[in-house]
N, C-alpha and C. Protein backbone atom coordinates (compact mmCIF):
# COMPACT_ATOMS: atom_id res chain seq x y z
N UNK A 1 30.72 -12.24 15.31
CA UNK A 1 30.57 -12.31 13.86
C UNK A 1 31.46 -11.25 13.21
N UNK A 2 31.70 -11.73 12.24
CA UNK A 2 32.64 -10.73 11.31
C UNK A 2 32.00 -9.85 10.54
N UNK A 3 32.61 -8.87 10.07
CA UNK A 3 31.57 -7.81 9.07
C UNK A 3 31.04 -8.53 8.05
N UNK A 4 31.52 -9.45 6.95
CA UNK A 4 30.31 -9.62 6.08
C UNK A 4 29.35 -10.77 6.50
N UNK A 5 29.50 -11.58 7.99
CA UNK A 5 28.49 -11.61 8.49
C UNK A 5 27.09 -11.26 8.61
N UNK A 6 27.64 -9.84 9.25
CA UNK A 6 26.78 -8.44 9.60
C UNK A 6 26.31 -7.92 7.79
N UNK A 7 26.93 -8.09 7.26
CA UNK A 7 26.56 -7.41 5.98
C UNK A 7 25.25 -8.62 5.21
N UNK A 8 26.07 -10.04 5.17
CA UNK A 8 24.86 -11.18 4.54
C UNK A 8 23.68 -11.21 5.32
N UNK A 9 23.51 -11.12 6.68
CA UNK A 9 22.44 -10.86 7.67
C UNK A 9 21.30 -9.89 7.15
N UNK A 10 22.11 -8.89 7.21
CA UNK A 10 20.95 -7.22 7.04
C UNK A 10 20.70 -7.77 5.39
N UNK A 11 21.03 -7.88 4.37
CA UNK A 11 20.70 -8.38 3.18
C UNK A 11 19.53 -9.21 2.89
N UNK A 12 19.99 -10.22 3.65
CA UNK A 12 18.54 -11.32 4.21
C UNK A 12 17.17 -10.72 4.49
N UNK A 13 17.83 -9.65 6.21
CA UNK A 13 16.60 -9.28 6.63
C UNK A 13 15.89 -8.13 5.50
N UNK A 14 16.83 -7.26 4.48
CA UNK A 14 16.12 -6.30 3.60
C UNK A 14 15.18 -7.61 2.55
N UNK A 15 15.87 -8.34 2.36
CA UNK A 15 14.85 -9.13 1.22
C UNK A 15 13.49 -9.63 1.90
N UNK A 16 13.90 -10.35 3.20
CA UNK A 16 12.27 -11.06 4.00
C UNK A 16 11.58 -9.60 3.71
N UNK A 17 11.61 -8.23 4.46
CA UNK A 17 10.72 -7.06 4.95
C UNK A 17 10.28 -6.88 3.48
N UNK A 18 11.05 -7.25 2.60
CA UNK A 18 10.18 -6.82 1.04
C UNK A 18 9.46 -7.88 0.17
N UNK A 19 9.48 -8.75 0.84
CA UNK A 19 8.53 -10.07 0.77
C UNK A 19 7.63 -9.70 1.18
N UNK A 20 8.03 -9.72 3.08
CA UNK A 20 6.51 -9.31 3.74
C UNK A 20 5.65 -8.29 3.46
N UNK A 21 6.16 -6.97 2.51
CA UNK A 21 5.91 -6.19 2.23
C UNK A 21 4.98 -6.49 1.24
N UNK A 22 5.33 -6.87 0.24
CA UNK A 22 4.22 -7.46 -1.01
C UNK A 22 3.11 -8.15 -0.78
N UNK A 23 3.82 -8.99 0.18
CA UNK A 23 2.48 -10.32 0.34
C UNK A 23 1.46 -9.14 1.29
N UNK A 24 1.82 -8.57 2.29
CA UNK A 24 0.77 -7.67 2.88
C UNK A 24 0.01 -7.09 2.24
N UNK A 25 0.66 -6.27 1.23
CA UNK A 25 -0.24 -4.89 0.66
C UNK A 25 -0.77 -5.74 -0.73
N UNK A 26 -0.29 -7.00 -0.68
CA UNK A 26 -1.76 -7.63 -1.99
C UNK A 26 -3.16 -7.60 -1.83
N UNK A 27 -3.69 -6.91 -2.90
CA UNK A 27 -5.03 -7.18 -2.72
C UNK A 27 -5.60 -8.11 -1.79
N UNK A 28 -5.55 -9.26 -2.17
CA UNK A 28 -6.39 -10.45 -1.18
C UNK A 28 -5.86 -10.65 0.15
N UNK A 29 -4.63 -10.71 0.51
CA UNK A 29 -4.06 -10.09 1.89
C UNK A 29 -4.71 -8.91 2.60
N UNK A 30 -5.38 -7.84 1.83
CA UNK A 30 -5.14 -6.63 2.75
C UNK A 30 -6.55 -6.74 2.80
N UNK A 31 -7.97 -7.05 1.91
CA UNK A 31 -9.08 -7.46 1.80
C UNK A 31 -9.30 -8.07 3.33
N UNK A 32 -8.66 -8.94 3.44
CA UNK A 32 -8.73 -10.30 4.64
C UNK A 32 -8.56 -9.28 5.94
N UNK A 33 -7.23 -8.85 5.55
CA UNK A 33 -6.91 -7.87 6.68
C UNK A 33 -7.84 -6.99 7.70
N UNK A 34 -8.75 -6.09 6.31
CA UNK A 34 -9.74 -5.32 6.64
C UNK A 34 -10.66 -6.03 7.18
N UNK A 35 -11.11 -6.82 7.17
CA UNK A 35 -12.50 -7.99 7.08
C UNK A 35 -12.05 -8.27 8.90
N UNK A 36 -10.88 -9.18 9.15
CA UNK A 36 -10.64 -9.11 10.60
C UNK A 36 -11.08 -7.82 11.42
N UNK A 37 -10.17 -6.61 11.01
CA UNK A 37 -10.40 -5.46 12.08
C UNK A 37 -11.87 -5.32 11.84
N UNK A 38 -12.52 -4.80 11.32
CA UNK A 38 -13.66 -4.86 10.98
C UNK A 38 -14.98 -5.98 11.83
N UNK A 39 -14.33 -6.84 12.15
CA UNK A 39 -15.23 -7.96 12.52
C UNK A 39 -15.06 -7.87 14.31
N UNK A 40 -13.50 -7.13 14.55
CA UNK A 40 -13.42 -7.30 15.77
C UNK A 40 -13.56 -5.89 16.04
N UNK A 41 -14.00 -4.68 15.47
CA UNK A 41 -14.21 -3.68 15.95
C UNK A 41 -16.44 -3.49 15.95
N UNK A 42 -16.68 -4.42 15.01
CA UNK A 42 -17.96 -4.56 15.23
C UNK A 42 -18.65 -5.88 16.42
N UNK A 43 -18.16 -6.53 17.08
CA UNK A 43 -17.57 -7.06 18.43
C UNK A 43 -18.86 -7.22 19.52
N UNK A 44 -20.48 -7.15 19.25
CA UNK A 44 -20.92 -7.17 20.61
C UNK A 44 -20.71 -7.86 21.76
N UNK A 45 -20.56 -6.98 22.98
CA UNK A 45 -20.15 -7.24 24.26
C UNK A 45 -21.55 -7.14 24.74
């Protein structure tokens, strides 16, 4: 690949990580989030 290859690539990947970034730390995302660990750290074996 050629440099602005390499350059349109990393651009891409900065925009997805700040997508994924938002959608994670939304309220109702991170709610859900907690609720999982939570469910599997309360777990009887």
């Amino acid at each position: 690949m050629v440099t602005s290859e390499y350059a349109v690539g990393i651009i891409a990947a900065v925009a997805f990580a700040a997508v994924l970034y938002k959608v994670v730390t939304s309220g109702q995302v991170s709610e859900e989030l907690q609720s999982i660990v939570g469910r599997a750290l309360n777990v009887q074996m």
